[in-house]
C-alpha atoms as a PDB file:
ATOM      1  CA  UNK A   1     102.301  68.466 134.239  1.00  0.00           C
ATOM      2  CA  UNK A   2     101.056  70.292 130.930  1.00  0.00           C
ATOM      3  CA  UNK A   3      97.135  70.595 130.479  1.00  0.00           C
ATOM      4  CA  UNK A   4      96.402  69.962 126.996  1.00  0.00           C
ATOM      5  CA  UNK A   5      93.031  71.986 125.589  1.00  0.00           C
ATOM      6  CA  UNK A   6      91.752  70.448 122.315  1.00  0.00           C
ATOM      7  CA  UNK A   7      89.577  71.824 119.836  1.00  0.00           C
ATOM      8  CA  UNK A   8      87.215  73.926 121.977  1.00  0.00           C
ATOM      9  CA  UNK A   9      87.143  75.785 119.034  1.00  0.00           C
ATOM     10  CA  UNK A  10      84.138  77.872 117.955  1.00  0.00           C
ATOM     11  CA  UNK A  11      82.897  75.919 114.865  1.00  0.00           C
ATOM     12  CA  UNK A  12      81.843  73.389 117.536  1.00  0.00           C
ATOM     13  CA  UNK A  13      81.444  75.077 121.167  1.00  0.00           C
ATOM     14  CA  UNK A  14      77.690  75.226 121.017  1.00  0.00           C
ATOM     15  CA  UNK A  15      74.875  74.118 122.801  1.00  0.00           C
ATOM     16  CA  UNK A  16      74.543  70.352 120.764  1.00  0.00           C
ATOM     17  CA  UNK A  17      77.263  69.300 123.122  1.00  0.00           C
ATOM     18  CA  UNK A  18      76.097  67.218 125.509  1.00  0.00           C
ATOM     19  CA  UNK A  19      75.867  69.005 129.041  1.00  0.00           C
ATOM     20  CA  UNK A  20      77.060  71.944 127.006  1.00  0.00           C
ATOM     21  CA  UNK A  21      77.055  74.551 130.355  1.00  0.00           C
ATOM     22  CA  UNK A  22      78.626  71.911 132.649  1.00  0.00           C
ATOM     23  CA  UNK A  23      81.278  71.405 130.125  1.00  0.00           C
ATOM     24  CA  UNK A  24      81.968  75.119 130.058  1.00  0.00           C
ATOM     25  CA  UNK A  25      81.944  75.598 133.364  1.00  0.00           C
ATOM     26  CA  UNK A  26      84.036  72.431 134.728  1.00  0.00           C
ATOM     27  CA  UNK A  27      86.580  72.804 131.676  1.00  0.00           C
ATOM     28  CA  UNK A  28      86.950  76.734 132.455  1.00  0.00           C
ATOM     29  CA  UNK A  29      87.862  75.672 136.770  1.00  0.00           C
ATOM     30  CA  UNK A  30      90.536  73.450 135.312  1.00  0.00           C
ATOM     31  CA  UNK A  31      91.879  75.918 133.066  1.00  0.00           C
ATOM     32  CA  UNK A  32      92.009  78.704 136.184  1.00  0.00           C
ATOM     33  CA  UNK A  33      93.602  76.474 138.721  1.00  0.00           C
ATOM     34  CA  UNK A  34      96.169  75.686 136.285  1.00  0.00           C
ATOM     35  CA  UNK A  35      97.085  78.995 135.658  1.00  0.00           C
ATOM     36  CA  UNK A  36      96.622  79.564 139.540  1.00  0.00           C
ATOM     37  CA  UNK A  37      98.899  76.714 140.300  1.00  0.00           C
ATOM     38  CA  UNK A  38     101.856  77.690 137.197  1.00  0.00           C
ATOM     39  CA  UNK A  39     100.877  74.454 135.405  1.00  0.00           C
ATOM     40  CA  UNK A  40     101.214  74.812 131.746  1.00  0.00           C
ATOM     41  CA  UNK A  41      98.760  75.325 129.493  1.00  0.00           C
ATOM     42  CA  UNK A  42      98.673  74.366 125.740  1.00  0.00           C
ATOM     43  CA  UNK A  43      96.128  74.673 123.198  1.00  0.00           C
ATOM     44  CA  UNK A  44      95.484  72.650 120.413  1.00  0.00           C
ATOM     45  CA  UNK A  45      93.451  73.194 116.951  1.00  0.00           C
ATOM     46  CA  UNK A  46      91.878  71.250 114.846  1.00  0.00           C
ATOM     47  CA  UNK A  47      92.647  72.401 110.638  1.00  0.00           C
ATOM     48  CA  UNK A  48      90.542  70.477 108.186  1.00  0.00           C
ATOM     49  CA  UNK A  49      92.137  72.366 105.397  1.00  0.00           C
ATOM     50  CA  UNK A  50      91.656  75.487 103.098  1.00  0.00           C
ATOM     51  CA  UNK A  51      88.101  75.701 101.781  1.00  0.00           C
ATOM     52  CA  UNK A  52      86.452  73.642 104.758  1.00  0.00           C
ATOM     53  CA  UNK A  53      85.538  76.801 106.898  1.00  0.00           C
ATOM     54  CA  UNK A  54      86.995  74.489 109.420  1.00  0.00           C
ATOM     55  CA  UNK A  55      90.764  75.959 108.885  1.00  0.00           C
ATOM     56  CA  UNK A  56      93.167  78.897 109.699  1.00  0.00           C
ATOM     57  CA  UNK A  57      91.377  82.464 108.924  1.00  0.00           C
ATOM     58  CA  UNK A  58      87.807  80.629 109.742  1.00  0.00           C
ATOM     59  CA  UNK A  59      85.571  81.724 112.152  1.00  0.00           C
ATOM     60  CA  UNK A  60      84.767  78.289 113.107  1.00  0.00           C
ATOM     61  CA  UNK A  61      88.393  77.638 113.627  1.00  0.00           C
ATOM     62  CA  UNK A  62      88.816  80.166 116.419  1.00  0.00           C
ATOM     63  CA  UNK A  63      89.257  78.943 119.903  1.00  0.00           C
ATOM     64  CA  UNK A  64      86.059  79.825 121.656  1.00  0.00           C
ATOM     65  CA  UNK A  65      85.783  82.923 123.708  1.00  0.00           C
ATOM     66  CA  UNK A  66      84.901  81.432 126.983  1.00  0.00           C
ATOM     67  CA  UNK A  67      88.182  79.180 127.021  1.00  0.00           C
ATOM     68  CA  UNK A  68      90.514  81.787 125.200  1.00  0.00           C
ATOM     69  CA  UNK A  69      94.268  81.459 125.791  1.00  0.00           C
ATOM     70  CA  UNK A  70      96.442  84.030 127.366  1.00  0.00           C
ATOM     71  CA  UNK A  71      99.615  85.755 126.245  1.00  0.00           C
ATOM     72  CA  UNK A  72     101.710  82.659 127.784  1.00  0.00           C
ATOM     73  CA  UNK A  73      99.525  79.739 126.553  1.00  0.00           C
ATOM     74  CA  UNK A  74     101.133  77.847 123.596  1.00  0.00           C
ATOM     75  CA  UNK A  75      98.942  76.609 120.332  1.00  0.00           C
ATOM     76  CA  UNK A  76      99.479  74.154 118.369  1.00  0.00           C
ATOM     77  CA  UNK A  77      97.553  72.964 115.370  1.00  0.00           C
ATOM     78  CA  UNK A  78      96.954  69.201 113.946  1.00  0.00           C
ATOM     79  CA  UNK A  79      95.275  67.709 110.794  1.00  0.00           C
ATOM     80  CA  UNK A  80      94.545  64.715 112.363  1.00  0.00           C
ATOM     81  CA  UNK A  81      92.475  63.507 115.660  1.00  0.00           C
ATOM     82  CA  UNK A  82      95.493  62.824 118.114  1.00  0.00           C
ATOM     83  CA  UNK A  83      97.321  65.732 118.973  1.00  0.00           C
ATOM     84  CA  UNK A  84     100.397  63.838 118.383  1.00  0.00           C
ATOM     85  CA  UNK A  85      99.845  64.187 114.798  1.00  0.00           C
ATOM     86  CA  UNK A  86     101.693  67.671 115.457  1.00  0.00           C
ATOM     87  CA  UNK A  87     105.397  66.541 115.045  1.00  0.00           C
ATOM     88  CA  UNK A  88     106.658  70.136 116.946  1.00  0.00           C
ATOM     89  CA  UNK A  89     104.317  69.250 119.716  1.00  0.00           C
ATOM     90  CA  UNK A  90     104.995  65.723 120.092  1.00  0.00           C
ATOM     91  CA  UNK A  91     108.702  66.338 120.585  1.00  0.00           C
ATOM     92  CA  UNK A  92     107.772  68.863 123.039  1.00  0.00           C
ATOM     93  CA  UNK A  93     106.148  66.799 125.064  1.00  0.00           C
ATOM     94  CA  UNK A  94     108.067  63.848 125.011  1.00  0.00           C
ATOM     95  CA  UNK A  95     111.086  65.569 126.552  1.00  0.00           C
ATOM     96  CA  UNK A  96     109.133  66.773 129.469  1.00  0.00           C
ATOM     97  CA  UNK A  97     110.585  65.429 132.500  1.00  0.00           C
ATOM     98  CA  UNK A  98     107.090  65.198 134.370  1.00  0.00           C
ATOM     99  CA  UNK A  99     104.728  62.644 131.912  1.00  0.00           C
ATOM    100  CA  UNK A 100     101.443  64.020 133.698  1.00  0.00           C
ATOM    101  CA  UNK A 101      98.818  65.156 131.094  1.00  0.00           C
ATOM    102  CA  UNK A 102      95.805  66.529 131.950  1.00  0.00           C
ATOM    103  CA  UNK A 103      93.451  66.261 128.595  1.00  0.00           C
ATOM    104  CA  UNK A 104      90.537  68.657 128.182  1.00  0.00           C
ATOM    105  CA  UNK A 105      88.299  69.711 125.225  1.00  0.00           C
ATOM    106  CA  UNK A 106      86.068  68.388 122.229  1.00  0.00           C
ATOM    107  CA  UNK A 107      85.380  65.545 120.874  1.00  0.00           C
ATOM    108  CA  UNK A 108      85.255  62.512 123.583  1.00  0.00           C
ATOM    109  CA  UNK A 109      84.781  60.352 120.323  1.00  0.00           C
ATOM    110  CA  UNK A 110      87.273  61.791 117.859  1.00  0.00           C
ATOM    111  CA  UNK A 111      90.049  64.193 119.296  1.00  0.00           C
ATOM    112  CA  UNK A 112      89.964  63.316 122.495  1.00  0.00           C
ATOM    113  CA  UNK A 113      90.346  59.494 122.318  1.00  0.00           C
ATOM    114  CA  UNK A 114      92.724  59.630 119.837  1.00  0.00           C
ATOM    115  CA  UNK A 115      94.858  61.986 121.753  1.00  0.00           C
ATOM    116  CA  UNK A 116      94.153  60.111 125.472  1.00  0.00           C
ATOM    117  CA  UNK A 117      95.228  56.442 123.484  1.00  0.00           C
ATOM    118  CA  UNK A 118      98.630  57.692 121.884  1.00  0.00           C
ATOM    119  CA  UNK A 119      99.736  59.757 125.094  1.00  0.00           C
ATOM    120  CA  UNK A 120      99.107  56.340 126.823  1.00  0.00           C
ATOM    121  CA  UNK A 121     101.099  54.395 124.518  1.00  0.00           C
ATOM    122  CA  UNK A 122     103.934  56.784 124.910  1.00  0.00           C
ATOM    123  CA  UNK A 123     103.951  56.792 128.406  1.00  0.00           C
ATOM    124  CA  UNK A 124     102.126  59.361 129.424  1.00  0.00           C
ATOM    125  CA  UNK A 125      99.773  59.060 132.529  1.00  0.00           C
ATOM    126  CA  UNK A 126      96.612  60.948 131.549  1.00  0.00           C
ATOM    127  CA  UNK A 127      94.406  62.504 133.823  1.00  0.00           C
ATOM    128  CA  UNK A 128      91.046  63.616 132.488  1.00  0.00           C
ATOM    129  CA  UNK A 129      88.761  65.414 135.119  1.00  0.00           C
ATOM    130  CA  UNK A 130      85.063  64.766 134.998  1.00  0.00           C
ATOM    131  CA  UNK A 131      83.281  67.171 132.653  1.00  0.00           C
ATOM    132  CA  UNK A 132      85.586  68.591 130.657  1.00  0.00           C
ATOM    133  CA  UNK A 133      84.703  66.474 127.350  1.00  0.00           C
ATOM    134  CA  UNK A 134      81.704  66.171 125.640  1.00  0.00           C
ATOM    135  CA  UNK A 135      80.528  65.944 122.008  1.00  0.00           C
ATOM    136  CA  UNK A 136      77.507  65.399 119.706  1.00  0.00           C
ATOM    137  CA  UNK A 137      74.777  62.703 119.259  1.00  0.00           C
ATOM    138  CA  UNK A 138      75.760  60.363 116.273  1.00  0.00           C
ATOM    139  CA  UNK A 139      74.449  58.035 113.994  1.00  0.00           C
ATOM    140  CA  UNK A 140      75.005  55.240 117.173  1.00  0.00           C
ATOM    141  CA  UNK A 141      74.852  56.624 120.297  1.00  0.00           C
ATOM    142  CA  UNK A 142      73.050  59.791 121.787  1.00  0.00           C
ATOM    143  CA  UNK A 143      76.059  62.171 123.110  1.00  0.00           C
ATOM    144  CA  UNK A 144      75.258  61.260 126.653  1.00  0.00           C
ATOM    145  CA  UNK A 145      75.913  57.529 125.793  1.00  0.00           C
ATOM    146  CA  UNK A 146      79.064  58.253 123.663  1.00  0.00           C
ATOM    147  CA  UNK A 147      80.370  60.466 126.999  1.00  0.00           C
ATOM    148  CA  UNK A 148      79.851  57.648 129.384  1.00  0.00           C
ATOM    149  CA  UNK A 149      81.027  55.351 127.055  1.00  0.00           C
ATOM    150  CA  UNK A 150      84.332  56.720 127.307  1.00  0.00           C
ATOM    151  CA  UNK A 151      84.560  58.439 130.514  1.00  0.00           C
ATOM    152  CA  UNK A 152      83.329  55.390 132.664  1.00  0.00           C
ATOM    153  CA  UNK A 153      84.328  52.154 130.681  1.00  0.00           C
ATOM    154  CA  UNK A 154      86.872  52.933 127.881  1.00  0.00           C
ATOM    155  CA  UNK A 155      89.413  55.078 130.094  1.00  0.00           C
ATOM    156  CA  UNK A 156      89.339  54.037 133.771  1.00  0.00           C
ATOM    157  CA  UNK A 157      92.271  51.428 134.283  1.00  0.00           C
ATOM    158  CA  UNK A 158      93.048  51.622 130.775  1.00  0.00           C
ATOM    159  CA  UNK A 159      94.248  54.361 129.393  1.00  0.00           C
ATOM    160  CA  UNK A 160      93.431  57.369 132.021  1.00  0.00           C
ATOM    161  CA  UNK A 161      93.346  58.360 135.131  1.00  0.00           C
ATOM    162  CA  UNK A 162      89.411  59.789 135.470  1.00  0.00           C
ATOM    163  CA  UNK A 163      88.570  61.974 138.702  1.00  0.00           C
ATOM    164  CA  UNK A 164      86.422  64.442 139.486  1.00  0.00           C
ATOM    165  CA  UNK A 165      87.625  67.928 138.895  1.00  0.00           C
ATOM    166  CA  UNK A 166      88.483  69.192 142.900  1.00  0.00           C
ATOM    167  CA  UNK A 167      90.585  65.663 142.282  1.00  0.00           C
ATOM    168  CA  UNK A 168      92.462  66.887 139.214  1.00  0.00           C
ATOM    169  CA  UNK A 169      93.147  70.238 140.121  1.00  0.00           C
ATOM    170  CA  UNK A 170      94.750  68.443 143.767  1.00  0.00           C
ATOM    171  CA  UNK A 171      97.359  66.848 141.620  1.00  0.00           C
ATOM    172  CA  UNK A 172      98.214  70.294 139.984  1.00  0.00           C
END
């Protein structure tokens, strides 16, 4: 099993995310019991390019303090929404011999959707533990609409495997 953490990066690790301190708190268990239980950990950012304030040498690019990697995390960085966009990391994890991937981070819309469909199509069985996604209100949906949305109707039996987090850190 690898535990992917996307884009909790600080540009966007703010209180606009919906349940912003649940988030925190429920993604930050998951990250401990992984690196209580030996399961790796690998962390992904999102680059917009030079001149965004969104890319390498930003502040808002950083991976947020409360999440921050350790000496044997790996990070990757991607252009693009699904972390398979990142050709080194893709091959990485397609020749893992265990196809469990736990999925954490920001956004449920964007990054994390993106990332959750194309591990599915390759084979991957995701597992995505309750409260460990959010994102932002949009033009469409308020952020606790857009989290549901995905989390309780878009994933389950389709794509993911969505449990509570004492669940997900069981199958670690």
């Amino acid at each position: 099993m690898v535990l992917l953490v996307i884009d909790i990066q600080k540009g966007i690790t703010d209180s606009r995310l919906y349940n912003y301190d649940g988030f925190l708190e429920a993604t930050k268990k998951v990250i401990d019991a992984a690196r209580t239980n030996n399961v790796e950990i690998i962390y992904v950012q999102h680059d917009d390019g030079p001149g965004t304030g969104f890319s390498v040498g930003d502040w808002d690019f950083e991976i947020a303090d409360q999440v921050a990697p350790n000496e044997l995390d790996k990070i990757y960085m991607k252009n693009i929404n699904s972390c398979f966009g990142n050709k080194e990391l893709a091959d990485y994890l397609e020749v893992m011999a265990d196809k469990r991937l736990m999925i954490v981070g920001l956004q449920t819309n964007f990054c994390i959707d993106a990332t959750v469909k194309a591990a599915f199509e390759r084979g991957f069985k995701v597992i995505i533990p309750s409260g460990t996604n959010s994102t932002f209100d949009n033009d469409y949906m308020d952020a606790a609409t857009t989290y549901r949305y995905y989390n309780e109707m878009m994933w389950p039996d389709r794509f993911a495997l969505c449990v509570s987090v004492d669940e997900a850190i069981s199958m670690m």
